[in-house]
Protein backbone atom coordinates (compact mmCIF):
# COMPACT_ATOMS: atom_id res chain seq x y z
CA UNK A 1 -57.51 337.61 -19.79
CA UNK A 2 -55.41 334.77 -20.99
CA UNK A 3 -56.47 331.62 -18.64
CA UNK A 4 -53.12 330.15 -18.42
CA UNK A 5 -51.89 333.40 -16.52
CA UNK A 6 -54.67 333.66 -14.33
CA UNK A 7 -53.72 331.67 -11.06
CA UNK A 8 -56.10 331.30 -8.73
CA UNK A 9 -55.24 331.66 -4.87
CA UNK A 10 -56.95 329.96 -1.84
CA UNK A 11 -57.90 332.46 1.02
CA UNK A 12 -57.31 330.21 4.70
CA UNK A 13 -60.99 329.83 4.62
CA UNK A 14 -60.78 327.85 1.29
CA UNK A 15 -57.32 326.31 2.39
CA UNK A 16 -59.39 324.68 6.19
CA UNK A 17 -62.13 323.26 4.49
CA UNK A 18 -59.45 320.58 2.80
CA UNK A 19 -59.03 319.32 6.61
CA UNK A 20 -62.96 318.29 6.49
CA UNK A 21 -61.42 315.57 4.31
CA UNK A 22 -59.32 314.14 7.35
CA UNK A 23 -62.41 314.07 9.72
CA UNK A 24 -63.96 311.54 7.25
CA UNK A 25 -60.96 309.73 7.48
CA UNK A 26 -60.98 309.53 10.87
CA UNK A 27 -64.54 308.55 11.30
CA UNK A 28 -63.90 305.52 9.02
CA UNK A 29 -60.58 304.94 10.94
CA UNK A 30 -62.31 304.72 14.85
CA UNK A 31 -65.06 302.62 13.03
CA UNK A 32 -62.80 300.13 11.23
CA UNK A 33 -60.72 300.14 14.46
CA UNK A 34 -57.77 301.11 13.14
CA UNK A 35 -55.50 302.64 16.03
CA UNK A 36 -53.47 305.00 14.62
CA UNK A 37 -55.76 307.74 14.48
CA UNK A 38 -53.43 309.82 17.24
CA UNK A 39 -50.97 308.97 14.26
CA UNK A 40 -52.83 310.43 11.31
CA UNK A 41 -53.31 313.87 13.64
CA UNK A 42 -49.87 314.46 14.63
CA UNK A 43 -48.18 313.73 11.03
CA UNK A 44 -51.26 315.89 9.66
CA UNK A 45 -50.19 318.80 12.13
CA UNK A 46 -46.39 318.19 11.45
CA UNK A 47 -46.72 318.41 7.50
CA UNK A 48 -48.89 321.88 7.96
CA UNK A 49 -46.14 323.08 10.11
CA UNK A 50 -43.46 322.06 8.27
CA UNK A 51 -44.56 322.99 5.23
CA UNK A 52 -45.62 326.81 5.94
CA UNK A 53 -42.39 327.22 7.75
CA UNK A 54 -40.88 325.59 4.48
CA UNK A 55 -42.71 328.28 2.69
CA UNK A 56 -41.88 331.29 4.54
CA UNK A 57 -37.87 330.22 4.54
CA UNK A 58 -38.66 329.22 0.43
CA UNK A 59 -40.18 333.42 0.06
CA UNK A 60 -37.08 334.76 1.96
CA UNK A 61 -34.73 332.78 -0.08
CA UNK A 62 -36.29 334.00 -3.06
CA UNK A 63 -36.82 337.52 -2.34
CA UNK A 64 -33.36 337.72 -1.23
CA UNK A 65 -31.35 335.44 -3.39
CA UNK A 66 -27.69 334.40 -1.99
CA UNK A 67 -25.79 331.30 -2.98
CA UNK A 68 -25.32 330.72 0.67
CA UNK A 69 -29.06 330.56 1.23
CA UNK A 70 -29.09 327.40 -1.40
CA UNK A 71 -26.55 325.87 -0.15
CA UNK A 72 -27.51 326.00 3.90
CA UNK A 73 -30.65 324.82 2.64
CA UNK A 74 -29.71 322.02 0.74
CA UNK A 75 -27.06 321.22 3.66
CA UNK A 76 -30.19 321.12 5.95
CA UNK A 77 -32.20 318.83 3.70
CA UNK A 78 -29.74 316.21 2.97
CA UNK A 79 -29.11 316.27 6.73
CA UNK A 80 -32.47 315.40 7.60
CA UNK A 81 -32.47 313.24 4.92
CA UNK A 82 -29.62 310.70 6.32
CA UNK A 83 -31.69 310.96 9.83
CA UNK A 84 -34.88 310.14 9.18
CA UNK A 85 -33.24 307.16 6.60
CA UNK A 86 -30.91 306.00 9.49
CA UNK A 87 -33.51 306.98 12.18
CA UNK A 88 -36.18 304.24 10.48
CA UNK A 89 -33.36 301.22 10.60
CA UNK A 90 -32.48 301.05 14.39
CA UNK A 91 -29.50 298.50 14.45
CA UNK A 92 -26.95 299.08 11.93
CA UNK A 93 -23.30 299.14 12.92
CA UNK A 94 -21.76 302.64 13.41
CA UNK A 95 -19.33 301.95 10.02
CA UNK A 96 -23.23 301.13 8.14
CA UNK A 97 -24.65 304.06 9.20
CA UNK A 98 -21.82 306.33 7.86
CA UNK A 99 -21.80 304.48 4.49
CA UNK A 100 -25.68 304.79 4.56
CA UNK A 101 -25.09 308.59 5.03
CA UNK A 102 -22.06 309.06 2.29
CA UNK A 103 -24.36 307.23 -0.04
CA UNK A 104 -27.39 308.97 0.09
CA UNK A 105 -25.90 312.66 0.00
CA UNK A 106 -23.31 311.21 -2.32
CA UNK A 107 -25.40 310.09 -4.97
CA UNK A 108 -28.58 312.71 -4.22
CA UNK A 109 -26.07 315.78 -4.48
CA UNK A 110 -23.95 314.58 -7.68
CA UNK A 111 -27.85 313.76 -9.91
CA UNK A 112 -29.16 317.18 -8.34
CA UNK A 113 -26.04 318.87 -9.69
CA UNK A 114 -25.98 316.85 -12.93
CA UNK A 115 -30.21 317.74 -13.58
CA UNK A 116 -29.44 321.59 -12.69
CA UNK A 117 -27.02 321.87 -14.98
CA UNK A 118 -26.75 320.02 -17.09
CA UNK A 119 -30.08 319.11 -18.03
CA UNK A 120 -31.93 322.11 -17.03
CA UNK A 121 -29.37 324.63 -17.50
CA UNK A 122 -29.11 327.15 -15.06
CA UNK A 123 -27.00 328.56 -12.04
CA UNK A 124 -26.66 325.16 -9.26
CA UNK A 125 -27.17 328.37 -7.03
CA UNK A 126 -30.31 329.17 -8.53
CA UNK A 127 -32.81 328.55 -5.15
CA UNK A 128 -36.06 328.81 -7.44
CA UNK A 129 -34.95 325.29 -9.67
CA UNK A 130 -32.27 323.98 -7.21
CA UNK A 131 -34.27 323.62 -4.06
CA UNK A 132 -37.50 322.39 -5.35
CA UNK A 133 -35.92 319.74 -7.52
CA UNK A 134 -33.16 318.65 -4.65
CA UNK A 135 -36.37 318.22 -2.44
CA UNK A 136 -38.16 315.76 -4.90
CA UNK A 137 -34.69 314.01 -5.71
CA UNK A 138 -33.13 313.42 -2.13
CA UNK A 139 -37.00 313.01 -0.72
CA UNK A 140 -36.86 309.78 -3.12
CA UNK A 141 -33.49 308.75 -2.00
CA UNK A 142 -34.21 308.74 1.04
CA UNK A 143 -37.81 306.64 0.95
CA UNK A 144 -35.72 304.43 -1.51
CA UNK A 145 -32.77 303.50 1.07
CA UNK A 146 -35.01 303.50 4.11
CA UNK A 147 -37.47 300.65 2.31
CA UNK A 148 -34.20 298.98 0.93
CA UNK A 149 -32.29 298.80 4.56
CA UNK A 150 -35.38 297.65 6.14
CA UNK A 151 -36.04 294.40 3.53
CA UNK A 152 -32.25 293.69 3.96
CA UNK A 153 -32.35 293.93 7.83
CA UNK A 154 -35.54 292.07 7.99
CA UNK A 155 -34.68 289.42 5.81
CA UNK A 156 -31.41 288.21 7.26
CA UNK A 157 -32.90 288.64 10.70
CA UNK A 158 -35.81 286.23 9.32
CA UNK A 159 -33.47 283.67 8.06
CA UNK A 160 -30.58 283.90 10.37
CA UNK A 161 -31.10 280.12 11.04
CA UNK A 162 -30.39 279.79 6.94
CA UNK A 163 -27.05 282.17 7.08
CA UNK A 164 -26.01 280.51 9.98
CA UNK A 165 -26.02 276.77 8.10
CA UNK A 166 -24.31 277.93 4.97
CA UNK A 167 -21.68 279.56 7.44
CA UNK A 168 -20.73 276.18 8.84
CA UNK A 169 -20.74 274.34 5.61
CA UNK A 170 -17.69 277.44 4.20
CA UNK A 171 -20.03 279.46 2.02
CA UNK A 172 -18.20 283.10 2.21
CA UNK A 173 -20.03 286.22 3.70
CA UNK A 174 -20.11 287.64 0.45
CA UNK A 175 -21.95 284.87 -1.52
CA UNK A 176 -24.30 284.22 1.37
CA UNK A 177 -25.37 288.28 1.80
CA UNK A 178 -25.24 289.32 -2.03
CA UNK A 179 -28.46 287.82 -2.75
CA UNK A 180 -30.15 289.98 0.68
CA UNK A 181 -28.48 292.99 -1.36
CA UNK A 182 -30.30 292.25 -4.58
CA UNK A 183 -33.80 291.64 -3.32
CA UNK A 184 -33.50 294.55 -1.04
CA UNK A 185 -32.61 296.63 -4.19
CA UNK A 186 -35.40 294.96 -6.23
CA UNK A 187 -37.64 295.92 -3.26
CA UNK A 188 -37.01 299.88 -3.26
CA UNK A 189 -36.84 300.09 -6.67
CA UNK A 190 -40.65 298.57 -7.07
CA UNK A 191 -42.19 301.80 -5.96
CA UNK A 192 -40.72 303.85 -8.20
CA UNK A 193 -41.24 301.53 -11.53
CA UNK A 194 -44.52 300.66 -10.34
CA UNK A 195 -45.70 304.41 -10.31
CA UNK A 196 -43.60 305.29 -14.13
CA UNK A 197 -45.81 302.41 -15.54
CA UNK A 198 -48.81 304.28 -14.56
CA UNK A 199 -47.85 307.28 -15.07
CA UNK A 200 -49.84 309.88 -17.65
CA UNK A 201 -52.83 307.65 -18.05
CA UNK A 202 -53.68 306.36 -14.44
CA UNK A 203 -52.27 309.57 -12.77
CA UNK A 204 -50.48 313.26 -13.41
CA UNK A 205 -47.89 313.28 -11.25
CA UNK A 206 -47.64 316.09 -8.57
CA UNK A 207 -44.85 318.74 -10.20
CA UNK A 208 -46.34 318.56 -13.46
CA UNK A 209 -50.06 319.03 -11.52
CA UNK A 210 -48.13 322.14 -10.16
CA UNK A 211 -46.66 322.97 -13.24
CA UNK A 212 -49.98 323.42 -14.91
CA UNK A 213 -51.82 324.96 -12.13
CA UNK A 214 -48.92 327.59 -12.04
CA UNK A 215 -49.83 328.24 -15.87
CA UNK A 216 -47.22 326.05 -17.53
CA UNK A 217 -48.29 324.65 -20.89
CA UNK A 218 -48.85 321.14 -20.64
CA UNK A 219 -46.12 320.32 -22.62
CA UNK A 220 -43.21 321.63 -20.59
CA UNK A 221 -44.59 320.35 -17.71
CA UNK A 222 -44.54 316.79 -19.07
CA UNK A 223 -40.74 316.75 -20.18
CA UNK A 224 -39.86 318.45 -16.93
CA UNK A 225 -41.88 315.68 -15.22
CA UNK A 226 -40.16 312.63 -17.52
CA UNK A 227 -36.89 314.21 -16.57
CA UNK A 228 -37.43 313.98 -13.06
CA UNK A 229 -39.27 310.54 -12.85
CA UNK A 230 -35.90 309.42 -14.57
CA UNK A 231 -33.38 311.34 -12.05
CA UNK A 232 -35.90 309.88 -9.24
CA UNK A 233 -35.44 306.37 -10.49
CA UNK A 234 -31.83 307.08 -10.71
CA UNK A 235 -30.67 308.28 -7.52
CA UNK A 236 -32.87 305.79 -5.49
CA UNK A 237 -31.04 302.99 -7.27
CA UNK A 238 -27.57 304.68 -6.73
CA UNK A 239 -28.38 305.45 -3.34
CA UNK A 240 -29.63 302.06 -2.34
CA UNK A 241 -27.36 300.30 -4.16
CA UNK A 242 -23.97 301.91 -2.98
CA UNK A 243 -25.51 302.01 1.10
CA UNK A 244 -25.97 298.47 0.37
CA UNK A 245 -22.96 297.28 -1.62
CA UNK A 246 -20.77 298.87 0.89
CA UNK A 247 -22.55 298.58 3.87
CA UNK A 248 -22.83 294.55 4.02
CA UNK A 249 -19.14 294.56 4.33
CA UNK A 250 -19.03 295.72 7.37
CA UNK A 251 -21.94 292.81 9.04
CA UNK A 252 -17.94 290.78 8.55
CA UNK A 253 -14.47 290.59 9.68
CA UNK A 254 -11.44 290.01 7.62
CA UNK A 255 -11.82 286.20 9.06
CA UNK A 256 -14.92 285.99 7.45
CA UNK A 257 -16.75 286.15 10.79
CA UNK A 258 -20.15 287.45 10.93
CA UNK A 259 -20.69 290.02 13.19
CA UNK A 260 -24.58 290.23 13.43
């Protein structure tokens, strides 16, 4: 039998025994003190949950292919996307959050489109590329804005004392918040640089790990895995850049007044 089309399956029984794994974390966890082991338990529960419900929606969609199914999908994603982004940044203005929202479906929806077809080459409707793909690329979007809001939140908040000085001497909002927007960007972008520089001889990334376990040749796995690293890097500096470029205009008033 040809190796690279033998796949090989995990029974449950196989599957549980990878939760021994997060008892030994645990242990180490109540001994070092750490208290967030109630933590570690319910976002280990969620992601099984989440996931095998992911998988049994992912195995209708398939078996029953339907450009609706794609897009409802994709509709939901993005949706939860902009939440959990908006939900981790308690604070912004109502006008923020919308631009927040518009940016990150924006700019994760037109590279999705752009890497389906374009680069890839296939149907935009075509669940088995589309969805998997969209996941990676909005799943980094969203990281990418939530890590930039927060530095640009917690920075002014930390020198509000600073802002407030060059407001009285005339510096304009825009000259004074600019430089939050840049480091904030510099900030989200870090993660995603920092793991391409490492990338191939420190670690295999996890779609071409998938790739290869599925019986890809190495090869195809790698340029699909370039390709993505790329769209990744991408639409997390679209996303953050355009919820950020916009957004600050609205911590002002058309008198130049800060309103934070």
């Amino acid at each position: 039998m040809n190796n690279t089309s033998h796949i090989i399956t995990l029974n449950i029984w196989q599957f549980a025994l990878i939760y021994l794994l997060l008892i030994v974390v645990l242990i180490i966890m109540k001994k070092s003190r750490i208290d967030q082991t109630k933590l570690l338990v319910v976002a280990s529960v969620r992601m099984t949950v989440q996931l095998v419900i992911a998988g049994l929606v992912l195995t209708y969609i398939l078996k029953n292919p339907s450009p609706w199914f794609t897009v409802a999908y994709l509709a939901v994603m993005t949706a939860f996307a902009i939440y959990t982004a908006l939900s981790r940044n308690i604070g912004l203005n109502r006008r923020f959050q919308v631009i927040v929202g518009a940016s990150l479906a924006a700019t994760g929806l037109i590279i999705v489109c752009f890497f389906i077809v374009v680069v890839v080459g296939v149907d935009l409707f075509n669940a088995r590329y589309t969805i998997p793909i969209s996941g990676m690329i909005i799943g980094n979007a969203m990281t990418g804005v939530s890590l930039g809001l927060r530095t640009f939140t917690e920075n002014i908040h930390a020198q509000r004392a600073r802002i407030d000085t060059l407001v009285n001497i005339g510096a304009t909002p825009p000259k004074i918040l600019i430089p939050f927007v840049n480091q904030a960007l510099e900030t989200a972008l870090l993660p995603t640089l920092n793991s391409m520089i490492g990338m191939g001889i420190i670690s295999l990334p996890g779609m071409m790990t998938g790739q290869i376990l599925s019986g890809t040749m190495p090869m195809t796995a790698i340029l699909y895995q370039i390709a993505i690293l790329v769209a990744i890097s991408a639409v997390t500096c679209l996303a953050v850049f355009c919820s950020l470029f916009f957004g600050y205009r609205t911590l002002y008033n058309k008198r130049a007044q800060m309103m934070f």
